[in-house]
Protein backbone atom coordinates (compact mmCIF):
# COMPACT_ATOMS: atom_id res chain seq x y z
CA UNK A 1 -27.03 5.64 -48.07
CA UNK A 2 -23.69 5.43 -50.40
CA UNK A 3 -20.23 5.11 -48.70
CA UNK A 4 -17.05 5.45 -50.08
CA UNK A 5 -13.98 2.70 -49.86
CA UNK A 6 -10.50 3.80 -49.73
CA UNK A 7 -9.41 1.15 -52.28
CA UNK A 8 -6.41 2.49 -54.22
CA UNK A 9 -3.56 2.96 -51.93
CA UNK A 10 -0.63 4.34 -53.56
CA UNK A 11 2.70 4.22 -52.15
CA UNK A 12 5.37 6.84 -53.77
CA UNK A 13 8.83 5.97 -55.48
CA UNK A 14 9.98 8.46 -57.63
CA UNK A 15 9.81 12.71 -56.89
CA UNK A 16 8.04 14.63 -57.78
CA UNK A 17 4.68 11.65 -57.51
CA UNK A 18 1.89 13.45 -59.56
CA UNK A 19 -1.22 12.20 -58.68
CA UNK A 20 -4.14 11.38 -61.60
CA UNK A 21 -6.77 11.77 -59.66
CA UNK A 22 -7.67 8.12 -59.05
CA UNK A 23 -5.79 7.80 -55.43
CA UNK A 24 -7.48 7.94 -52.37
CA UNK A 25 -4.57 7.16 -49.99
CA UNK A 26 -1.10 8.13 -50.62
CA UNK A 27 1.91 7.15 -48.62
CA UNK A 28 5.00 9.31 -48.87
CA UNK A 29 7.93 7.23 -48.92
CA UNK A 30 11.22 8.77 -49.17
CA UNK A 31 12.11 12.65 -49.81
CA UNK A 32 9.16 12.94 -52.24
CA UNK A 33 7.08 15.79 -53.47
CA UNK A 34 3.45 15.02 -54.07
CA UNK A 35 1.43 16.81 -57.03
CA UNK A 36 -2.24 16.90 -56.46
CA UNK A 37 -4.71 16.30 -59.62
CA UNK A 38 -5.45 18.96 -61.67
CA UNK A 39 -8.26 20.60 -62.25
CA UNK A 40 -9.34 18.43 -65.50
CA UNK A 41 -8.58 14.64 -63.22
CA UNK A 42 -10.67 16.55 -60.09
CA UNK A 43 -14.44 16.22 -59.01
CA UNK A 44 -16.01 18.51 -56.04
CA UNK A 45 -15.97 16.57 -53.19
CA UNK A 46 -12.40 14.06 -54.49
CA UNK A 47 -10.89 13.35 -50.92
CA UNK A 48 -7.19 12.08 -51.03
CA UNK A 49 -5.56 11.43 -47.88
CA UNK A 50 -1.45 11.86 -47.84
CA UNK A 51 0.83 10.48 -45.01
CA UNK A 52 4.50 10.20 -44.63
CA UNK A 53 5.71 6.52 -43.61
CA UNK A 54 9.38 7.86 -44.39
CA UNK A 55 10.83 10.98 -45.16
CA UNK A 56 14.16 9.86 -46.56
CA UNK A 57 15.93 12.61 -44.75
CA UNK A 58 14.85 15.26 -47.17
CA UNK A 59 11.68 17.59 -46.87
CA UNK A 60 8.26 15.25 -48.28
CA UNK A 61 5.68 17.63 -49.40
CA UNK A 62 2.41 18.56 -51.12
CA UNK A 63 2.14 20.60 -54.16
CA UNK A 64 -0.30 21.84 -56.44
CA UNK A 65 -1.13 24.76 -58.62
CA UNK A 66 -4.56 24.82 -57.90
CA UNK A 67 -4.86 25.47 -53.54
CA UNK A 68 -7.27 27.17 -51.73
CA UNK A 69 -4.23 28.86 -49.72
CA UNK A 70 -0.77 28.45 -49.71
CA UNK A 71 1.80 25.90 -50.30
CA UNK A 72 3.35 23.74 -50.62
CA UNK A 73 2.29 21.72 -47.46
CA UNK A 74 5.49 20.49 -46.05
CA UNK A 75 4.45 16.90 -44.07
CA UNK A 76 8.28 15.66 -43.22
CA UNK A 77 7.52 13.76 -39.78
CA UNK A 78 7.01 9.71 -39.97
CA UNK A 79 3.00 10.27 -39.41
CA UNK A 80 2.31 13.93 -40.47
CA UNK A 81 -0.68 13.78 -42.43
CA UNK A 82 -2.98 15.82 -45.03
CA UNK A 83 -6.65 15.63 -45.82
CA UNK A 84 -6.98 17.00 -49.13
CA UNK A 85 -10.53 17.98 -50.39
CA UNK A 86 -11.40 19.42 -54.09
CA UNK A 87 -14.12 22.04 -53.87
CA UNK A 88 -14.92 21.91 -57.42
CA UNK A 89 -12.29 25.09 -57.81
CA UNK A 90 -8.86 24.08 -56.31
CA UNK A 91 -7.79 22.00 -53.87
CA UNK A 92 -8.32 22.60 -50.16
CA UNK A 93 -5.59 21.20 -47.98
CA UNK A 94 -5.72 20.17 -44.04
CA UNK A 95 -2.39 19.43 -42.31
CA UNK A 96 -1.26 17.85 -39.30
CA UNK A 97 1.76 17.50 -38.41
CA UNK A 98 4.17 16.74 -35.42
């Protein structure tokens, strides 16, 4: 079968961070806001996983204009975490935080 590798880590430095589409792992460092690909940088089935290793003492979070539901996904903890999966539509976003 095929795999996947999670082989371009991104860490963020400047707010808002919008993402091209070519990330698979994002790390939130400082009070950023992460923008998810649009629609035209997207392919059903993209996976991008977004974690906070600092949150700068402001409020780190995921936005996007093209969600499933809601928004934006506020992941401010050192370890909250998002799965974020494009359905060929929008973006569908999985949270956990602390």
């Amino acid at each position: 079968g095929s795999g996947f590798a999670l082989n371009n880590i991104v860490t963020t430095t400047a707010d808002p961070t919008q993402l091209d589409g070519t990330e698979s792992v994002v790390l939130i460092n400082g009070n950023h806001h992460v923008i998810l690909p649009t629609d035209a940088n997207s392919k059903k089935g993209d996976v991008i996983i977004v974690t906070t290793i600092a949150n700068g003492g402001g409020t780190p979070q995921i936005n996007a204009t093209n969600v499933v539901a809601g928004g934006p996904y506020v992941i401010d903890a050192v370890g909250d975490f998002a799965i974020c999966v494009y359905t060929g539509d929008a973006w569908a976003v999985g949270i956990s935080v602390s």
